[in-house]
N, C-alpha and C. Protein backbone atom coordinates (compact mmCIF):
# COMPACT_ATOMS: atom_id res chain seq x y z
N UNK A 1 20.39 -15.45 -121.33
CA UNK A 1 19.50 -14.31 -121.48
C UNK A 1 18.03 -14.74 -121.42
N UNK A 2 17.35 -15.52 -122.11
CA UNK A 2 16.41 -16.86 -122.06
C UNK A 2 15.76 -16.80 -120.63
N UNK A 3 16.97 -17.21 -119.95
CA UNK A 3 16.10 -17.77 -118.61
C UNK A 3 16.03 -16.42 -117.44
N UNK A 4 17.12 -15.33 -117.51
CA UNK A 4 16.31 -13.90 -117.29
C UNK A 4 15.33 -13.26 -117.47
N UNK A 5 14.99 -13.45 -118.54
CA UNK A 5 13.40 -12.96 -119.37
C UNK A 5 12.57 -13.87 -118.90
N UNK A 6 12.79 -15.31 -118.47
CA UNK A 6 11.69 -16.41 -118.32
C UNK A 6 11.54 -15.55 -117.01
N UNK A 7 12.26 -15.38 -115.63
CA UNK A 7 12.52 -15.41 -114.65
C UNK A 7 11.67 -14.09 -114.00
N UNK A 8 12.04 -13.02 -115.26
CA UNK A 8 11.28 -11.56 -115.10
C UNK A 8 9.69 -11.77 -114.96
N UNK A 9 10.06 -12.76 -116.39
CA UNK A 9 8.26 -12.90 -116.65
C UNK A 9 7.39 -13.60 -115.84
N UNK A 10 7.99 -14.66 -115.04
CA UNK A 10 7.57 -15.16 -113.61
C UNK A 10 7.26 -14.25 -112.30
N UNK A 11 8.28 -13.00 -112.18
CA UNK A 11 7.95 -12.48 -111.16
C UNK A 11 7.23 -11.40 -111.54
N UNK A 12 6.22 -11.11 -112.56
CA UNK A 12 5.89 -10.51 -113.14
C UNK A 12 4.08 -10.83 -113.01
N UNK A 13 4.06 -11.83 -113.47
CA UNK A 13 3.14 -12.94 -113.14
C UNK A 13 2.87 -13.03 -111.79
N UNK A 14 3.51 -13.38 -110.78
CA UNK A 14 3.54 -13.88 -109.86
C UNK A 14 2.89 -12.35 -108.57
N UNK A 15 3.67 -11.36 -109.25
CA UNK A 15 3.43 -9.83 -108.62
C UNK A 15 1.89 -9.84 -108.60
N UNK A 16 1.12 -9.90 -110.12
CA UNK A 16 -0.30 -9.41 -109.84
C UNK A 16 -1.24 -10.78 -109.70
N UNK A 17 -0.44 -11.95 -110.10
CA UNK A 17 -1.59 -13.36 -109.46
C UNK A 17 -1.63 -13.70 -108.08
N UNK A 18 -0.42 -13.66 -107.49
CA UNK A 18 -0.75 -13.55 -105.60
C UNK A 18 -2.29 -12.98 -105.03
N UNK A 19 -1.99 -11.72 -105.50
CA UNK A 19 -3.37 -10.70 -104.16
C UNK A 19 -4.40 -11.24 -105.04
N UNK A 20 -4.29 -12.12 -106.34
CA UNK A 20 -6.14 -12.10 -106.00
C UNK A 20 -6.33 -13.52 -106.13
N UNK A 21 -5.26 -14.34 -106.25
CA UNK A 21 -5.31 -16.10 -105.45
C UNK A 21 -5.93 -15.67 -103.82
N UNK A 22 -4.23 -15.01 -103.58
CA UNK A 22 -4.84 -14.38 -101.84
C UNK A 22 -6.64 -13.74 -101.44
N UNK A 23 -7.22 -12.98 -102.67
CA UNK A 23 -8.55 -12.21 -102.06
C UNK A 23 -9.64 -13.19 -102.55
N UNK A 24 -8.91 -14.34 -103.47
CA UNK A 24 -10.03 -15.35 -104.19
C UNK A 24 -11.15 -14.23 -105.09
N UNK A 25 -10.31 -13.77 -105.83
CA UNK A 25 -11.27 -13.04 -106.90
C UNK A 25 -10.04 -13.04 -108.15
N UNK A 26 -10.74 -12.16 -108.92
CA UNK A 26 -10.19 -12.14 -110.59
C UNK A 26 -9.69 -10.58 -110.58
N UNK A 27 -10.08 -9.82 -109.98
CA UNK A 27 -10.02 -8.62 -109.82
C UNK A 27 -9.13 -7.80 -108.79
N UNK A 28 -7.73 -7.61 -108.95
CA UNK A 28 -6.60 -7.04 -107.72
C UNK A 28 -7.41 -6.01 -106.73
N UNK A 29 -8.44 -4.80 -107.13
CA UNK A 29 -8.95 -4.08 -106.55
C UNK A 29 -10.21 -4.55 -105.74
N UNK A 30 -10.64 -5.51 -106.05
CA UNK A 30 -11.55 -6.75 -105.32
C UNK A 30 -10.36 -7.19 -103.92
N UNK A 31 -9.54 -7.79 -104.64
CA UNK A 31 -8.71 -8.97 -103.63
C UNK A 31 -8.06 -7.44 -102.48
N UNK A 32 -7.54 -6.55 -103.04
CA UNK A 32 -7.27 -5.21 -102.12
C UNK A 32 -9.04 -5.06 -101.38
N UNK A 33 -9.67 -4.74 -101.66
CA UNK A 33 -10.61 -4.26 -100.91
C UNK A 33 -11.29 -5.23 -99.69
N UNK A 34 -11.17 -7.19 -100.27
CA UNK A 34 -11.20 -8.03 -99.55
C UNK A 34 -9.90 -7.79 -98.22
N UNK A 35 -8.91 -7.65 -98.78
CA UNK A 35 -7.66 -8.16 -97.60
C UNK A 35 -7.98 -6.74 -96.56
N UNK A 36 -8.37 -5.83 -96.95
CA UNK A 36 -9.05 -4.69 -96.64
C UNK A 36 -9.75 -4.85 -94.89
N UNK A 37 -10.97 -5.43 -95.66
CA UNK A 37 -12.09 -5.57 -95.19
C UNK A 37 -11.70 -6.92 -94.09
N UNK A 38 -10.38 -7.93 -93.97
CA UNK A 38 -10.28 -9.00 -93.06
C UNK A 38 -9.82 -8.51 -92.38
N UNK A 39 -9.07 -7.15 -92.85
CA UNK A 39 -7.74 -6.61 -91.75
C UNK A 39 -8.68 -5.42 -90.46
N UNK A 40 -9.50 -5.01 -91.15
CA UNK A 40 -10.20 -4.33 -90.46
C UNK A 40 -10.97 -4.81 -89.89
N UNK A 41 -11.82 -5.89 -89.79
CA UNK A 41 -12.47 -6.94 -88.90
C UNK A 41 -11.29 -7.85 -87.80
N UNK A 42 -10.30 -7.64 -88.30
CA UNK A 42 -9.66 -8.09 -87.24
C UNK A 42 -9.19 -7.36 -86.24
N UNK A 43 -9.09 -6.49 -86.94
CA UNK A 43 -8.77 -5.10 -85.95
C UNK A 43 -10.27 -5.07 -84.72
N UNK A 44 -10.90 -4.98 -85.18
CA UNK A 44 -12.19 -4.39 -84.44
C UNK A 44 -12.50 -5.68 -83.13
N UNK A 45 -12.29 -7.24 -83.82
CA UNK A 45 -12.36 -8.29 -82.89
C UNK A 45 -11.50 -8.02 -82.25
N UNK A 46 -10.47 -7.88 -82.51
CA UNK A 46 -9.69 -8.32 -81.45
C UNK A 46 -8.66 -9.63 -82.19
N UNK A 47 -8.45 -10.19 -82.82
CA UNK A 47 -8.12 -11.66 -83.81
C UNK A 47 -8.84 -11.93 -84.86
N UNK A 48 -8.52 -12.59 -85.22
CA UNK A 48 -9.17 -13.36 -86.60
C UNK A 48 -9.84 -14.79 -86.25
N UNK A 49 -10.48 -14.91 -85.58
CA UNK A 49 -11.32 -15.67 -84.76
C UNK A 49 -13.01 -14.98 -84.05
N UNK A 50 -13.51 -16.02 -83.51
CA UNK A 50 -14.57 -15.25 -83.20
C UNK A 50 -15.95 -15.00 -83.36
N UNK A 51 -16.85 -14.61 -82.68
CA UNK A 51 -18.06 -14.39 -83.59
C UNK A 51 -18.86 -12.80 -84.33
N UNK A 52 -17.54 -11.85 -83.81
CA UNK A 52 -17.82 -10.67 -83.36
C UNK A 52 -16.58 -10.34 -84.89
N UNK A 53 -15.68 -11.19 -85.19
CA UNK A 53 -15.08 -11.05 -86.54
C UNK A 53 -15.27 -12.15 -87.81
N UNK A 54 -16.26 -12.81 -87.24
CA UNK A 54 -16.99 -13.15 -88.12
C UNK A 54 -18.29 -12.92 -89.06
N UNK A 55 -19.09 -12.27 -87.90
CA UNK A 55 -20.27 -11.19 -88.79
C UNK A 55 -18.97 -10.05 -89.41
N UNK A 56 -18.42 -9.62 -88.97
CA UNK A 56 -18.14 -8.41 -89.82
C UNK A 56 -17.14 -8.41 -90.82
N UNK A 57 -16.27 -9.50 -90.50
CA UNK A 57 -15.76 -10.22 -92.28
C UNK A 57 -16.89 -10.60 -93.51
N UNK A 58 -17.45 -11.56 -92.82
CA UNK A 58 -18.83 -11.91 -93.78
C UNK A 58 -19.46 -10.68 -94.47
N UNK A 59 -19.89 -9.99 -93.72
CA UNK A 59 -20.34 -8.83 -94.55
C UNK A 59 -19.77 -8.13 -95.25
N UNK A 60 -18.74 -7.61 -94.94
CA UNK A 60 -17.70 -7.06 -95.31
C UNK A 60 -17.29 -7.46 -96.81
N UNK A 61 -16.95 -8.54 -96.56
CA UNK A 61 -16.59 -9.81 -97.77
C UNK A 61 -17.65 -9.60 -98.60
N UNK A 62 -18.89 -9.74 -98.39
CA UNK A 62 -19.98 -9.97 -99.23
C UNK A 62 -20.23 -8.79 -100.29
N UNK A 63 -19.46 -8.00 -99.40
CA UNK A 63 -20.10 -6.29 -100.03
C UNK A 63 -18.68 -5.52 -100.67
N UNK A 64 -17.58 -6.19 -100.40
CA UNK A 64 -16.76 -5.89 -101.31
C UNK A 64 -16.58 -5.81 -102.67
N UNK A 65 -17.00 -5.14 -103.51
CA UNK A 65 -16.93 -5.40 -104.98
C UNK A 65 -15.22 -4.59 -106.11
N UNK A 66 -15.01 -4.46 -105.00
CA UNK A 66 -13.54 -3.65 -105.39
C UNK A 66 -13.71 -2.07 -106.35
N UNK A 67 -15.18 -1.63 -106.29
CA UNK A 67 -15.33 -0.34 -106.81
C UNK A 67 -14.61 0.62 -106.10
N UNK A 68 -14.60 0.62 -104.51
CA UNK A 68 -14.44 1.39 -103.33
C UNK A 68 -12.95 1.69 -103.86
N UNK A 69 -12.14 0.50 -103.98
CA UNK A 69 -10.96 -0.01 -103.79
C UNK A 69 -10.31 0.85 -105.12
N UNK A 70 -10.81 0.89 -106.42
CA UNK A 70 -10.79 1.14 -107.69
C UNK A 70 -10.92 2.71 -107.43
N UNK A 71 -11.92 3.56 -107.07
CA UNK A 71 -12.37 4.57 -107.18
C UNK A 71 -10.88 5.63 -106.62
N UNK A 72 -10.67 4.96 -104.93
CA UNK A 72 -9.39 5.23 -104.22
C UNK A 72 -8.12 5.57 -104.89
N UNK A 73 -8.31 4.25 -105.66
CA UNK A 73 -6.61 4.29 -106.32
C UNK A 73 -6.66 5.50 -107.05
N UNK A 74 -7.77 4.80 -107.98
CA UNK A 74 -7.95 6.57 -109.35
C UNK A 74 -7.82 7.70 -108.98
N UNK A 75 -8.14 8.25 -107.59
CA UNK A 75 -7.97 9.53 -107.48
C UNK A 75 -6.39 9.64 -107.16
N UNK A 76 -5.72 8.64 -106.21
CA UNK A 76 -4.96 8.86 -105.38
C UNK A 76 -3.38 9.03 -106.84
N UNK A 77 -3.77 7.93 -108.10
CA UNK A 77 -2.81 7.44 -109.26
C UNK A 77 -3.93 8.27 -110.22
N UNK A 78 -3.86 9.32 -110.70
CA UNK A 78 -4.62 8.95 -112.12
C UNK A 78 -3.85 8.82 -113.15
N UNK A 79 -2.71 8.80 -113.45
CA UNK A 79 -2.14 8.21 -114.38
C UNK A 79 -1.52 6.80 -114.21
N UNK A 80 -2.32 6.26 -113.88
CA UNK A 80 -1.82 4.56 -113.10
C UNK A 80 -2.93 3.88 -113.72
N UNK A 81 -3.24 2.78 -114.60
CA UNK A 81 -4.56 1.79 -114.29
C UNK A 81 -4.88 1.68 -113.22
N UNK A 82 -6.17 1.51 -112.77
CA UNK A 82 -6.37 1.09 -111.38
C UNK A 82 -5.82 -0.68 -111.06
N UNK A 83 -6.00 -1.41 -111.99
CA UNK A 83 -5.11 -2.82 -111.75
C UNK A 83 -4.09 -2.50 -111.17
N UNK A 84 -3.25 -2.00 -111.91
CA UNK A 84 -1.70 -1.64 -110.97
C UNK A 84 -1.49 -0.87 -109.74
N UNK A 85 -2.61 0.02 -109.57
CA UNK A 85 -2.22 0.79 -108.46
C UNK A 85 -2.68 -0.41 -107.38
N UNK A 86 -3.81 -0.54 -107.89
CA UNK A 86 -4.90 -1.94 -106.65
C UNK A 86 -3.51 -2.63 -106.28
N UNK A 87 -2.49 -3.41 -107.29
CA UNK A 87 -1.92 -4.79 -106.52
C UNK A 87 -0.76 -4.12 -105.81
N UNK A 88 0.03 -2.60 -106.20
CA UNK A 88 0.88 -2.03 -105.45
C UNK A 88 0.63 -1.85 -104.40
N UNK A 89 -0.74 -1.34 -103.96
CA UNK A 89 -1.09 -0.91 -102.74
C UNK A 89 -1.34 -2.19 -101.79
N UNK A 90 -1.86 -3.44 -102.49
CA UNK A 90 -2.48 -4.65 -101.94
C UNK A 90 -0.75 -4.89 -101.28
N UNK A 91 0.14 -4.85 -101.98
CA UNK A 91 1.61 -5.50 -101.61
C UNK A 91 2.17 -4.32 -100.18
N UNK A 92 1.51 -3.26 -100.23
CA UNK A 92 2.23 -2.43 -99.18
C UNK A 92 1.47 -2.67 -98.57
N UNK A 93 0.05 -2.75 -98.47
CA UNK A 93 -0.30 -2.82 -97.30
C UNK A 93 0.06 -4.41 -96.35
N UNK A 94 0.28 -5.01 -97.43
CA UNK A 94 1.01 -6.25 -96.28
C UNK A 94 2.06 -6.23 -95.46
């Protein structure tokens, strides 16, 4: 029983520390609004390469503060924290 509960509590862990190891922030609605903002610069280059998806990651990146990301969820969940809605949505949109 022990190592079920250990096992839960790992993938539990593991659910909301991914997307913001992955967005390199502290904040799931940050790391959502980052993976956001790469996916849509890649879209627009053409790849994830480039110099034409590189200004617009950079900026992008820079200006992400995960409010955008936060504000979204809240309307879309309001009975959700925005933490949880941020890393649900961060996981579907992958």
């Amino acid at each position: 029983m022990k190592i079920i509960l250990a096992a839960v509590a790992i993938l539990i862990v593991a659910f909301f520390a991914v997307p913001m190891i992955m967005g390199g922030s502290t904040n799931a609605c940050q790391a959502l609004e980052k993976y956001k903002v790469s996916k849509t610069a890649s879209s627009i280059a053409g790849g994830n390469s480039g110099p034409i998806y590189g200004v617009i990651n950079t900026i992008g990146q820079a200006g992400a503060t995960g409010q955008g990301a936060a504000d979204v969820e809240a309307n879309n969940h309001p009975n959700t924290p925005t933490p949880i809605s941020c890393t649900v949505e961060f996981w579907k949109s992958l």
